[in-house]
C-alpha atoms as a PDB file:
ATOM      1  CA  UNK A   1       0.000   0.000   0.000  1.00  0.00           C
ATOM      2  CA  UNK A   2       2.940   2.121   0.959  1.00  0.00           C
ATOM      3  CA  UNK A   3       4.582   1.824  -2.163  1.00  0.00           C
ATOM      4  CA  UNK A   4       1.620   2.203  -3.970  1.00  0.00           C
ATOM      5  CA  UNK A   5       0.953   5.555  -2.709  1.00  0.00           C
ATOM      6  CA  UNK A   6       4.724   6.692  -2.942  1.00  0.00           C
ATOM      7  CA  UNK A   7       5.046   5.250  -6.772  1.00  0.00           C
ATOM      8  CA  UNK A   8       2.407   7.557  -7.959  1.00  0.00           C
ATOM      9  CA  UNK A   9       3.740  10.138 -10.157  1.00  0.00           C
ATOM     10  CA  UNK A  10       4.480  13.741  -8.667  1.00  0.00           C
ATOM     11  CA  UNK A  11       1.883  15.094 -11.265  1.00  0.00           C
ATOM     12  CA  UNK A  12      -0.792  13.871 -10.065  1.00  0.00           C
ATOM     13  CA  UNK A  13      -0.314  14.692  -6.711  1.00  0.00           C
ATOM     14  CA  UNK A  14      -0.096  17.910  -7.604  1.00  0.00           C
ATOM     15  CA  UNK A  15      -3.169  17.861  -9.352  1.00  0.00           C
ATOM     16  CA  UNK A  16      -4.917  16.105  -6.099  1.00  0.00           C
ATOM     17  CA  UNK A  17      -3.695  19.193  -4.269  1.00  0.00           C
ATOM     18  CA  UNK A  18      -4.841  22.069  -7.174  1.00  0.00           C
ATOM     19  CA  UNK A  19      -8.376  20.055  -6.972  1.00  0.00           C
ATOM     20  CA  UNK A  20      -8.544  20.289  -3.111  1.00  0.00           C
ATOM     21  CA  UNK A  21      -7.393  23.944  -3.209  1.00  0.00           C
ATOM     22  CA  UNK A  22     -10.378  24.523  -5.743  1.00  0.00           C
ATOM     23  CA  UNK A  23     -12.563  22.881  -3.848  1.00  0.00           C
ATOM     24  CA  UNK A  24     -11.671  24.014  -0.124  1.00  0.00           C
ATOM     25  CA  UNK A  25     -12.199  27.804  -1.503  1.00  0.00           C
ATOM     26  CA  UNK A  26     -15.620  26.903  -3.476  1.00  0.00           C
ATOM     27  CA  UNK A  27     -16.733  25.488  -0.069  1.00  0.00           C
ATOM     28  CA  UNK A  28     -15.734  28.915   1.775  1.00  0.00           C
ATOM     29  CA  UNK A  29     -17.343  30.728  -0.848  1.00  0.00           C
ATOM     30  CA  UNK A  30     -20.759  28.935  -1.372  1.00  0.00           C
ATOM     31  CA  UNK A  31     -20.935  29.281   2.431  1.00  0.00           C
ATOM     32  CA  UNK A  32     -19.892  32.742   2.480  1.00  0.00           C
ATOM     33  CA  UNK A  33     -22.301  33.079  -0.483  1.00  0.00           C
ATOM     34  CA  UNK A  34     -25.030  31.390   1.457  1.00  0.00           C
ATOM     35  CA  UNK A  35     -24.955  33.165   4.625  1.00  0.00           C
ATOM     36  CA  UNK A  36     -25.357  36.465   2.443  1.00  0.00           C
ATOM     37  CA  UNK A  37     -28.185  35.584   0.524  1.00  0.00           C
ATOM     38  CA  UNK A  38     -29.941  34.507   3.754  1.00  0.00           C
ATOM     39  CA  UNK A  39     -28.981  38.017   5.316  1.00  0.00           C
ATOM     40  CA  UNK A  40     -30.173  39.610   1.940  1.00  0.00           C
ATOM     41  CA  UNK A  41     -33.500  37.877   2.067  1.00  0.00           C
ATOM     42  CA  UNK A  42     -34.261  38.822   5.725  1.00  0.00           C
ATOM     43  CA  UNK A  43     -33.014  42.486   5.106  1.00  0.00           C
ATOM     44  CA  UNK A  44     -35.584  42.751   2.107  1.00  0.00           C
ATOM     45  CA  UNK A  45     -38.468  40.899   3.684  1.00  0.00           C
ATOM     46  CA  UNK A  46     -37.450  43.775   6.552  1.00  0.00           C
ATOM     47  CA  UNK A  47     -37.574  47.061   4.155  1.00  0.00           C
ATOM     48  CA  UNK A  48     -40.757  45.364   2.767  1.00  0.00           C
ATOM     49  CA  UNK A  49     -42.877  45.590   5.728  1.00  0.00           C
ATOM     50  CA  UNK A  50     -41.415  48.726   6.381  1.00  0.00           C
ATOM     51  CA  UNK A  51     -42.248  49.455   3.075  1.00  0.00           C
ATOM     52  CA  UNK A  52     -45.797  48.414   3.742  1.00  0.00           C
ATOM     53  CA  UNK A  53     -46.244  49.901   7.364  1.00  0.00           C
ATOM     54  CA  UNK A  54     -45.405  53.422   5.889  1.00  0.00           C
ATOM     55  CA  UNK A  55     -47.637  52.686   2.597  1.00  0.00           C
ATOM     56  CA  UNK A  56     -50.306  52.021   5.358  1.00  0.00           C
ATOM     57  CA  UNK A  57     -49.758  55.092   7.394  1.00  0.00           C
ATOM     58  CA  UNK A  58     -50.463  57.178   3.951  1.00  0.00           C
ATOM     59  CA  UNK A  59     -53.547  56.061   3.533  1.00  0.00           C
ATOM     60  CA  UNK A  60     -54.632  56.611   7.284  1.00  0.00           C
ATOM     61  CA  UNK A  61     -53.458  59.850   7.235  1.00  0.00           C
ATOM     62  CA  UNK A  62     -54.928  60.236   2.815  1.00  0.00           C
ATOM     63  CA  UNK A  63     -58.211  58.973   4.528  1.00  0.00           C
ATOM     64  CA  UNK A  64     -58.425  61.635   7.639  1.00  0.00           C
ATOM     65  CA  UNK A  65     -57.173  64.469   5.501  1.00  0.00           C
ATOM     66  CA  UNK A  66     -60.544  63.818   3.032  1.00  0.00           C
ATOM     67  CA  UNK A  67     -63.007  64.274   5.871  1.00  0.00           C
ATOM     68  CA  UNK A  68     -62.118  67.650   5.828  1.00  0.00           C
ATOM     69  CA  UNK A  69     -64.427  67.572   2.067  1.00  0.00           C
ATOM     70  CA  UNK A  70     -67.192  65.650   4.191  1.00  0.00           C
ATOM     71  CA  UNK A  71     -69.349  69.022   4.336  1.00  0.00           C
ATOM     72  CA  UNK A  72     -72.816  69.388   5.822  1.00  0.00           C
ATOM     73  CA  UNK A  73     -74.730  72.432   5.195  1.00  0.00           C
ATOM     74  CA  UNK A  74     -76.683  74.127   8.272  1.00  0.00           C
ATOM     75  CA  UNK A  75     -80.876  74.878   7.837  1.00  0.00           C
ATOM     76  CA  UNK A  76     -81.797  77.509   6.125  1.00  0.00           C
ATOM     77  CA  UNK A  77     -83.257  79.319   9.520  1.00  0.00           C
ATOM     78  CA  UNK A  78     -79.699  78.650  11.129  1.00  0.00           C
ATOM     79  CA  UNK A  79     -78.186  80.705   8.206  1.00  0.00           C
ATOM     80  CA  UNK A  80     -80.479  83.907   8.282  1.00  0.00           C
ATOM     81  CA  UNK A  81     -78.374  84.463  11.884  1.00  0.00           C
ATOM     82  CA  UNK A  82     -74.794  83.098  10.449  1.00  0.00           C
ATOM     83  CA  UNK A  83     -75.142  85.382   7.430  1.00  0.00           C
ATOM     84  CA  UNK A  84     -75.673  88.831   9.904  1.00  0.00           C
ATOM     85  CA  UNK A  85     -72.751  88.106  11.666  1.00  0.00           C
ATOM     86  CA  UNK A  86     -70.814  86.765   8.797  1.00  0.00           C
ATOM     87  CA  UNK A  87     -71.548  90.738   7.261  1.00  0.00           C
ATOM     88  CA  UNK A  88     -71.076  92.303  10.204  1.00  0.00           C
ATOM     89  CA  UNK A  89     -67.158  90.814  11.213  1.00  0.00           C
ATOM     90  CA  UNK A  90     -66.794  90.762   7.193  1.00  0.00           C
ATOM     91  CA  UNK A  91     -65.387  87.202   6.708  1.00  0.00           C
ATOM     92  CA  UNK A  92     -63.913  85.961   3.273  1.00  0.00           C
ATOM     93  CA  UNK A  93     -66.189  82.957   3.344  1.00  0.00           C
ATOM     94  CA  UNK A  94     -67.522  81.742  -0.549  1.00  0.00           C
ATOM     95  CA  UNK A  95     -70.026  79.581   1.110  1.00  0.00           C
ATOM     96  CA  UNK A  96     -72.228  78.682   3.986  1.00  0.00           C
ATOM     97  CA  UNK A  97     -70.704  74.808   4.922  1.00  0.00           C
ATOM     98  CA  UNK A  98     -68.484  73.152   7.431  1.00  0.00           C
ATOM     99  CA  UNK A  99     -66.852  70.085   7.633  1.00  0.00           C
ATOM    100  CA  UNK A 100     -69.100  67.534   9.468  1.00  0.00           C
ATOM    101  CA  UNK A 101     -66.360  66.888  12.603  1.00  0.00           C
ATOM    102  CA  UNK A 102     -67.751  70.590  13.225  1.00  0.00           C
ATOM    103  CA  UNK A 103     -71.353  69.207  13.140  1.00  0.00           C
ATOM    104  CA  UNK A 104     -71.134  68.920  17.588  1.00  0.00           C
ATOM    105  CA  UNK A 105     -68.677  69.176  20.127  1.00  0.00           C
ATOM    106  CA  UNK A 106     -68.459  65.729  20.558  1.00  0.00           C
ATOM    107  CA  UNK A 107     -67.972  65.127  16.389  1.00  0.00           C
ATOM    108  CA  UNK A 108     -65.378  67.673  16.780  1.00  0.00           C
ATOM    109  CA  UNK A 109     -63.660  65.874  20.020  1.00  0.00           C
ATOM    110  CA  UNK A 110     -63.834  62.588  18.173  1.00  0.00           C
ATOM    111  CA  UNK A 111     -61.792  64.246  15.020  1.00  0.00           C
ATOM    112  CA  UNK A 112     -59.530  65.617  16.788  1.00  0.00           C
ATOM    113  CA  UNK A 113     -58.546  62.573  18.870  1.00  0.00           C
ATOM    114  CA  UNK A 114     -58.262  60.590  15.868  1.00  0.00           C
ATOM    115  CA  UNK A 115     -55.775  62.997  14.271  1.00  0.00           C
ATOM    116  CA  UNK A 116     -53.438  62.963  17.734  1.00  0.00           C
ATOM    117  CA  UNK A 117     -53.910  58.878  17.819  1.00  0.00           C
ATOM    118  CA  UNK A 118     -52.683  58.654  14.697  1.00  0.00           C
ATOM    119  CA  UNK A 119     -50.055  61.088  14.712  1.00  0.00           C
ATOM    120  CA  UNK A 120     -48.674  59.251  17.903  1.00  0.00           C
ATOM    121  CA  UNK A 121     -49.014  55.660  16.389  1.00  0.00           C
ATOM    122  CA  UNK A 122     -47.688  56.577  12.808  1.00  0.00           C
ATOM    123  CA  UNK A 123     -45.400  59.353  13.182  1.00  0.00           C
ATOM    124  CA  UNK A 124     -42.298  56.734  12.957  1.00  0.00           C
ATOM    125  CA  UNK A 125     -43.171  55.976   9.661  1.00  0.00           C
ATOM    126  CA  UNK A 126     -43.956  59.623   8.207  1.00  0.00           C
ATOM    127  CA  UNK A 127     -41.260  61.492   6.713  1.00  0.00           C
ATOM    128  CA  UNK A 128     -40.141  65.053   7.723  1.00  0.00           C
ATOM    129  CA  UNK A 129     -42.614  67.083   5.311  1.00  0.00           C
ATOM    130  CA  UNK A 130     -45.537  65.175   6.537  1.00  0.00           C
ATOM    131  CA  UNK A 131     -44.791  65.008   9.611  1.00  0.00           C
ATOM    132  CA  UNK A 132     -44.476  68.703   9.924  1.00  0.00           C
ATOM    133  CA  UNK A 133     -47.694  69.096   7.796  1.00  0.00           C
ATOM    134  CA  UNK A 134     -49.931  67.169  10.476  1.00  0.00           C
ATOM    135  CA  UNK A 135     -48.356  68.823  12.721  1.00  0.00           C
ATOM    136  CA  UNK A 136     -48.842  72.107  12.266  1.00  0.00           C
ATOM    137  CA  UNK A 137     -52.351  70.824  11.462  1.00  0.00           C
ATOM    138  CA  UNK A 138     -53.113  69.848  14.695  1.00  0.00           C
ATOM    139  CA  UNK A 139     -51.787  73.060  16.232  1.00  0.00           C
ATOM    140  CA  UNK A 140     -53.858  74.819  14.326  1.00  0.00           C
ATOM    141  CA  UNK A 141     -56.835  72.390  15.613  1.00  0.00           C
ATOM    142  CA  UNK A 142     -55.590  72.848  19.115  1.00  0.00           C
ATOM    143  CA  UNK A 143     -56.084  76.566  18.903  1.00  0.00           C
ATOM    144  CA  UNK A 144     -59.542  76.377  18.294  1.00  0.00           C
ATOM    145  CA  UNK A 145     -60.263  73.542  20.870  1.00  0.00           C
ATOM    146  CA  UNK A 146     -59.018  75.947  23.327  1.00  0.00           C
ATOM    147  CA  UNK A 147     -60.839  78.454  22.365  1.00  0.00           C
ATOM    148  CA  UNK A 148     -64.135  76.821  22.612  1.00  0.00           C
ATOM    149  CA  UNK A 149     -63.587  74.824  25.323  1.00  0.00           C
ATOM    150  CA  UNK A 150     -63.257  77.947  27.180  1.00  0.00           C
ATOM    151  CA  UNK A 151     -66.802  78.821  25.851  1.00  0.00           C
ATOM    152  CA  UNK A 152     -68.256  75.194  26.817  1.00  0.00           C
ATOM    153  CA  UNK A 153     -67.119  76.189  30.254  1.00  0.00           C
ATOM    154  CA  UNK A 154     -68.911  78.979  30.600  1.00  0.00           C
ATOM    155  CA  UNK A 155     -71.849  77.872  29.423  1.00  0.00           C
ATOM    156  CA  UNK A 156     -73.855  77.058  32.039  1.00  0.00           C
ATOM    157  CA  UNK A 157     -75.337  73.463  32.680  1.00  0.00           C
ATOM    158  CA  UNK A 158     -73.667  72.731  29.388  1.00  0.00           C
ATOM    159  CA  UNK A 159     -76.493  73.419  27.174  1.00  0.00           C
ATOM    160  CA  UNK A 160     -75.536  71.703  23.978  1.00  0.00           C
ATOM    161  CA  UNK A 161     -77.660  73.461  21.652  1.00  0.00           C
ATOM    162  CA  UNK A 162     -75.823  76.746  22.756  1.00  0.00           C
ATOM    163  CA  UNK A 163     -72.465  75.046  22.337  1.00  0.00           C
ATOM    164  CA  UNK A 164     -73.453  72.815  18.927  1.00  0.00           C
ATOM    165  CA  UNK A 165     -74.817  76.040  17.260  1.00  0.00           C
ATOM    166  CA  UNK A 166     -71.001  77.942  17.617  1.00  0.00           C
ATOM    167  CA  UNK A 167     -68.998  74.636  16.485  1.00  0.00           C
ATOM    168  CA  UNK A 168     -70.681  74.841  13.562  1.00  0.00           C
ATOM    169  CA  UNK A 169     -70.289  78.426  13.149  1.00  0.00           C
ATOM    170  CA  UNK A 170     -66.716  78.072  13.370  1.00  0.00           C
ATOM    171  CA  UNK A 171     -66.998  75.302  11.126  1.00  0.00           C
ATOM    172  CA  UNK A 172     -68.242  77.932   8.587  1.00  0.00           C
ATOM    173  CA  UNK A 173     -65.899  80.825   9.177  1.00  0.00           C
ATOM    174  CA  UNK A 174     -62.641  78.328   9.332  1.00  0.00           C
ATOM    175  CA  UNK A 175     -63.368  75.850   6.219  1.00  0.00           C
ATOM    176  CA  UNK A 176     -61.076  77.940   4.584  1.00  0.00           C
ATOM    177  CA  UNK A 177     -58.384  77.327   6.515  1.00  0.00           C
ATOM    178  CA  UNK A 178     -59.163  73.402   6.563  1.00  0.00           C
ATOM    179  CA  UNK A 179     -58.898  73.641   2.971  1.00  0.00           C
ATOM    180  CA  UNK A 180     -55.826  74.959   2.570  1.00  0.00           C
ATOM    181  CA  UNK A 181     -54.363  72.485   5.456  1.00  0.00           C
ATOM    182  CA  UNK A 182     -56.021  69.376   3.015  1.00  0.00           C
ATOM    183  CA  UNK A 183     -53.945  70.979   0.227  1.00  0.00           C
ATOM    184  CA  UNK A 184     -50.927  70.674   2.208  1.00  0.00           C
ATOM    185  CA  UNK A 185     -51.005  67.729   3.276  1.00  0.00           C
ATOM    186  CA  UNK A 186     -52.645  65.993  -0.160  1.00  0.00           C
ATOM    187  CA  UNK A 187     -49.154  67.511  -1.983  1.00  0.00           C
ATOM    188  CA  UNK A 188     -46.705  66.160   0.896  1.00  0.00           C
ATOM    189  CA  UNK A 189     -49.064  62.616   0.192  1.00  0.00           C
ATOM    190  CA  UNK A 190     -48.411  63.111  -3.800  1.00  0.00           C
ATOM    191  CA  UNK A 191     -44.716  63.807  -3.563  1.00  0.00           C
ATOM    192  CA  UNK A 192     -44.143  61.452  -1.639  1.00  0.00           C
ATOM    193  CA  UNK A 193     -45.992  58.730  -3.934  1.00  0.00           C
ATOM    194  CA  UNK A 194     -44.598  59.967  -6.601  1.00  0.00           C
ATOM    195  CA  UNK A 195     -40.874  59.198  -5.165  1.00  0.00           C
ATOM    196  CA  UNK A 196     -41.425  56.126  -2.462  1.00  0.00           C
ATOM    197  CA  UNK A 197     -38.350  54.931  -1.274  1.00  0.00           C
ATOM    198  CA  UNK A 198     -36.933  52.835   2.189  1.00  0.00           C
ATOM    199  CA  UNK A 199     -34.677  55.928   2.702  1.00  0.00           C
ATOM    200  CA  UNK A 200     -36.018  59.310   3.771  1.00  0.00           C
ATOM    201  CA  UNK A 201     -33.363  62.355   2.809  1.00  0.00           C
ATOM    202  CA  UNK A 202     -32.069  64.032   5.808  1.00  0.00           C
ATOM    203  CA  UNK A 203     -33.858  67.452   5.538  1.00  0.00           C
ATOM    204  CA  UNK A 204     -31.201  69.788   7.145  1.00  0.00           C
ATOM    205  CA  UNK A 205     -32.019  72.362   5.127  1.00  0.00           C
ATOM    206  CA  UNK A 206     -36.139  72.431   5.858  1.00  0.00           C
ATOM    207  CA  UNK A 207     -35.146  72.094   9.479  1.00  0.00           C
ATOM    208  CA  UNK A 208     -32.870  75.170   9.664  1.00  0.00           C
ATOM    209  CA  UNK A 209     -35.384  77.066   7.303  1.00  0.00           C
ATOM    210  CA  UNK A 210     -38.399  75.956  10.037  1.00  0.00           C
ATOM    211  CA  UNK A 211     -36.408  77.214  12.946  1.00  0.00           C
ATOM    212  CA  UNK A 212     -35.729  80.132  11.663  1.00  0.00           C
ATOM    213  CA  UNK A 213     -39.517  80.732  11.057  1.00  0.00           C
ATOM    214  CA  UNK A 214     -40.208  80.140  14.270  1.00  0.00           C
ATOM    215  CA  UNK A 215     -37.646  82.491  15.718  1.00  0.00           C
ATOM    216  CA  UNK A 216     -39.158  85.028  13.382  1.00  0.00           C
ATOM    217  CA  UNK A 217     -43.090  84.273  14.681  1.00  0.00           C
ATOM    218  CA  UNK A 218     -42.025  84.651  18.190  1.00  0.00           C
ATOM    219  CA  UNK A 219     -40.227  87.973  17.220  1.00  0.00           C
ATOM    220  CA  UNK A 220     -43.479  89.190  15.527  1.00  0.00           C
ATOM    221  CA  UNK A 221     -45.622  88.019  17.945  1.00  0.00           C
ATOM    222  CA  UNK A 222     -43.998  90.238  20.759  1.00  0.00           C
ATOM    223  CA  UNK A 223     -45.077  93.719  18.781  1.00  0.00           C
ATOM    224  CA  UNK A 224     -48.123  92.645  16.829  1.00  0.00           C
ATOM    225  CA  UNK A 225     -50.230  94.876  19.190  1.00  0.00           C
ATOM    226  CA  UNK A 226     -48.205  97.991  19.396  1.00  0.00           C
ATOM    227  CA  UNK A 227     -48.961 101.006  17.078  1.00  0.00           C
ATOM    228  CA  UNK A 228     -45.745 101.745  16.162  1.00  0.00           C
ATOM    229  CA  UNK A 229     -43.647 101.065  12.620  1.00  0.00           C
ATOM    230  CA  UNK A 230     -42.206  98.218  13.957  1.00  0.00           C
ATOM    231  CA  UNK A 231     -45.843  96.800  15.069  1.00  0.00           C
ATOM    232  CA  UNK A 232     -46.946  97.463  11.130  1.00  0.00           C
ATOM    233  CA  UNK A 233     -44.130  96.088  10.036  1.00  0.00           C
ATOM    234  CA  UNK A 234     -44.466  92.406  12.555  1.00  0.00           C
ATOM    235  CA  UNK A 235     -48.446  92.091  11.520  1.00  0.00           C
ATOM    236  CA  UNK A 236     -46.858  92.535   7.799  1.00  0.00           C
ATOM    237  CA  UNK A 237     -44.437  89.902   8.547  1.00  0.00           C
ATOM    238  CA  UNK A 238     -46.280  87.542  10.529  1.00  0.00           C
ATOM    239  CA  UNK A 239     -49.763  87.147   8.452  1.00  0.00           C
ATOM    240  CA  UNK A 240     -48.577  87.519   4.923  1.00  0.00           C
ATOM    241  CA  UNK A 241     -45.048  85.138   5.666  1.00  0.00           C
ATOM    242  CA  UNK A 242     -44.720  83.567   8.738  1.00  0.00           C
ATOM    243  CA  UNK A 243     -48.304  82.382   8.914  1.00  0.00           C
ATOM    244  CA  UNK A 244     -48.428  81.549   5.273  1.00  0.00           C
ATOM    245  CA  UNK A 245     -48.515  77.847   5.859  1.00  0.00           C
ATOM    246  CA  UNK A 246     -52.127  78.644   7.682  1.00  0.00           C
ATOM    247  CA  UNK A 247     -52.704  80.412   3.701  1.00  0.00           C
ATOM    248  CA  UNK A 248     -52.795  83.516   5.852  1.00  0.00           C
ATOM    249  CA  UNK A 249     -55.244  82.003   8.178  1.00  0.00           C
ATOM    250  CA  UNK A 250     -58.822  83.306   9.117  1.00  0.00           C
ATOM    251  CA  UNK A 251     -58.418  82.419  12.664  1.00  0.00           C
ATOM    252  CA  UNK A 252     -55.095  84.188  13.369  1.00  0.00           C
ATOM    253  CA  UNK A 253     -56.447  86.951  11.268  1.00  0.00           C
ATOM    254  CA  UNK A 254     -59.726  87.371  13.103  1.00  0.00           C
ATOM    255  CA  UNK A 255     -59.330  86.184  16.638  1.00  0.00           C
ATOM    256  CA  UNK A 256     -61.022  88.984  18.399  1.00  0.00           C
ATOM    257  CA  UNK A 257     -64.067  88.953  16.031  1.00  0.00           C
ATOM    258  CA  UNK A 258     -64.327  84.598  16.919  1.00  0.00           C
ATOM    259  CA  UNK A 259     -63.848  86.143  20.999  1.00  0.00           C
ATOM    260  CA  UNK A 260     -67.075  88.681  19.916  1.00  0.00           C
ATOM    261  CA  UNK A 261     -69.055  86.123  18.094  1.00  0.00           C
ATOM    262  CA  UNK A 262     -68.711  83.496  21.038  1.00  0.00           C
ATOM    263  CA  UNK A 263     -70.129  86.290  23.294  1.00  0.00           C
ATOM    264  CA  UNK A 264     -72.592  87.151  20.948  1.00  0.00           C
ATOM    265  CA  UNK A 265     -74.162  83.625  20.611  1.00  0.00           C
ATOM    266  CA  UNK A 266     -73.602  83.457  24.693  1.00  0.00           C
ATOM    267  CA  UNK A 267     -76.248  85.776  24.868  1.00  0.00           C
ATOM    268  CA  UNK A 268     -78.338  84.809  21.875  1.00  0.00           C
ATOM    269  CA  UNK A 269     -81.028  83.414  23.965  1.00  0.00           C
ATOM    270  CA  UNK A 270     -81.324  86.509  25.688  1.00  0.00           C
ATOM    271  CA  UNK A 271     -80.800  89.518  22.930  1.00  0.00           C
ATOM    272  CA  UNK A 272     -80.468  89.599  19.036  1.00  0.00           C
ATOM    273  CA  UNK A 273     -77.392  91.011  17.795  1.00  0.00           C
ATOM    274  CA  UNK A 274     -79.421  94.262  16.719  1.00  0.00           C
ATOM    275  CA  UNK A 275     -80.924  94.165  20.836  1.00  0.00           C
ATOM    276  CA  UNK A 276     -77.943  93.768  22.181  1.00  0.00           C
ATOM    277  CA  UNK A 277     -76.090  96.412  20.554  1.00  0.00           C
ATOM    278  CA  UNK A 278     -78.758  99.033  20.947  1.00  0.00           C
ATOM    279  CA  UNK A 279     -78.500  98.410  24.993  1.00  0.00           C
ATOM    280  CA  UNK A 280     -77.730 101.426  26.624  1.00  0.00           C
ATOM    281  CA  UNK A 281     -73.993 101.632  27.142  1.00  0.00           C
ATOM    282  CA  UNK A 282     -73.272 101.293  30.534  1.00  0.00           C
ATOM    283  CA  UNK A 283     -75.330  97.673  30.632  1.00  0.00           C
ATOM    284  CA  UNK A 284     -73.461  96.802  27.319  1.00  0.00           C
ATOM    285  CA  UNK A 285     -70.265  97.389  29.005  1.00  0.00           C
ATOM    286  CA  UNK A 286     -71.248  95.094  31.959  1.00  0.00           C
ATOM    287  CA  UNK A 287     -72.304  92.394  30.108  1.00  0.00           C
ATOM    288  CA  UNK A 288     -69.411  92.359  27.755  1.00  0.00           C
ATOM    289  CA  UNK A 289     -66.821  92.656  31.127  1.00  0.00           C
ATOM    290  CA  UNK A 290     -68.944  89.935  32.933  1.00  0.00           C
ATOM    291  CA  UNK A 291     -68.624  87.527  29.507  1.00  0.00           C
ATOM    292  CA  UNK A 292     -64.815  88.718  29.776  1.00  0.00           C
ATOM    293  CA  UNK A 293     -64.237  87.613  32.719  1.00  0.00           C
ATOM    294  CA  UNK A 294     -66.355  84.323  32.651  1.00  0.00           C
ATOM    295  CA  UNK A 295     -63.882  83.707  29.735  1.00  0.00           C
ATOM    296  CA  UNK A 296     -60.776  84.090  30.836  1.00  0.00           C
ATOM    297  CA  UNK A 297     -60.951  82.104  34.099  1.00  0.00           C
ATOM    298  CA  UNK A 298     -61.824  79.164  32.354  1.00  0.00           C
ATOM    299  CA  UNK A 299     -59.202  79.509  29.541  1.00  0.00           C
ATOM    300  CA  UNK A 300     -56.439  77.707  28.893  1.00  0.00           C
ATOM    301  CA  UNK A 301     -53.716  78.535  26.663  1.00  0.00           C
END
């Protein structure tokens, strides 16, 4: 056996080696080669669902932002009273609907807890635009919450006839601005459609740009009531550029006049608007202080 093995010619043993060598490193390869495909697979089945989960959150939020077109119309005898004080506050509103989450307080509630659920649950999927978008969005919703919860407050007893009647007066006045907030967030929707991808860009630019605007609100916000040039110039500044995201918003624009229609309507079942503002002036003045200060107790900024 010995000399069997020693007799056989030095070519072929190096050929036996050559064939091992080949066939040690095509071993180490194909299991190299395995192990990667198997970490490929998982990564894509990975970016996939993630793929999926952020598809899904687009149509949650695609699906919220359309209730905003879900408009109701009020009677025709609730209109005679929002048209006087629609002309008397001069409002830019093309016509007399709301969006139906402004139908009742408790529609309204419901909307707007939907819109923070799912702004909590999805955000980790949104990207920066949309995220801001919906964000802003529910700022904006927050400042009118607080400003009627206020009212709710002071109504006494909770009288939801009283309180039903002014969400859907708001409802009217502020479509606009719901509009232009669907537009908003419908384009960040389509963009980002039109480009999906696993990666989302690092927006260091949009950040930097966004902080600045906000430095620039707060700036504004500390002359808008002075009657100096530099109080012109911050109301310039603030509703036609830094608020132009709200499409120079009705509500930021006319937040006194909403303050004077809530009191108006808190009073309704007493005066017309006619009655009440042909009250002498001293018990004008009183009721308008006593509303005042009813008001500001119970809000909450």
């Amino acid at each position: 056996m010995y000399s069997t093995v020693t007799n056989i010619p030095p070519y072929i043993w190096t050929g036996i080696f050559k064939l091992l060598q080949i066939l040690g490193i095509g071993l180490i390869l194909g299991l190299f080669a395995s192990r990667y495909q198997k970490r490929k697979e998982v990564e894509i089945k990975v970016k996939g669902n993630l793929l999926l989960k952020r598809l899904e959150a687009l149509e949650k939020v695609n699906h919220l932002n359309n209730e905003i077109f879900h408009k109701i119309a009020p009677s025709a005898y609730v209109q005679v009273s929002y048209l006087s004080l629609l002309e008397r506050f001069s409002f830019p509103i093309d016509e007399l609907e709301y969006a139906f989450f402004c139908d009742s307080e408790a529609a309204f509630d419901d909307y707007y807890k939907r819109l923070g659920r799912l702004i909590s649950n999805e955000r980790i999927f949104f990207d920066y635009d949309i995220d801001r978008r919906l964000s802003e969005y529910q700022n904006y919703l927050t400042e009118i919450k607080v400003i009627l919860d206020a009212y709710c407050d002071v109504v006494q007893n909770g009288i939801s006839d009283k309180i039903n009647i002014v969400y859907k007066f708001f409802g009217v006045i502020f479509q606009q601005d719901f509009n232009r907030f669907h537009a908003l967030i419908d384009q960040s929707i389509a963009k980002k459609m039109r480009k999906i991808s696993l990666a989302y860009k690092d927006q260091y630019f949009k950040r930097a740009s966004n902080k600045i605007h906000y430095k620039l609100s707060m700036q504004c916000e500390k002359h808008l009531n002075t009657k100096n040039l530099k109080g012109k110039i911050s109301q310039k500044i603030y509703y036609n550029y830094v608020y132009s995201n709200y499409g120079n918003s009705v509500l930021i624009r006319n937040i006194q006049n909403a303050l004077l229609i809530l009191m108006y309507f808190y009073y309704s079942d007493r005066y017309t608007i006619e009655q009440f503002d042909n009250l002498p002036e001293e018990e004008r003045t009183n009721l308008i202080k006593s509303f005042h200060a009813q008001y500001m107790m119970n809000y909450h900024a």
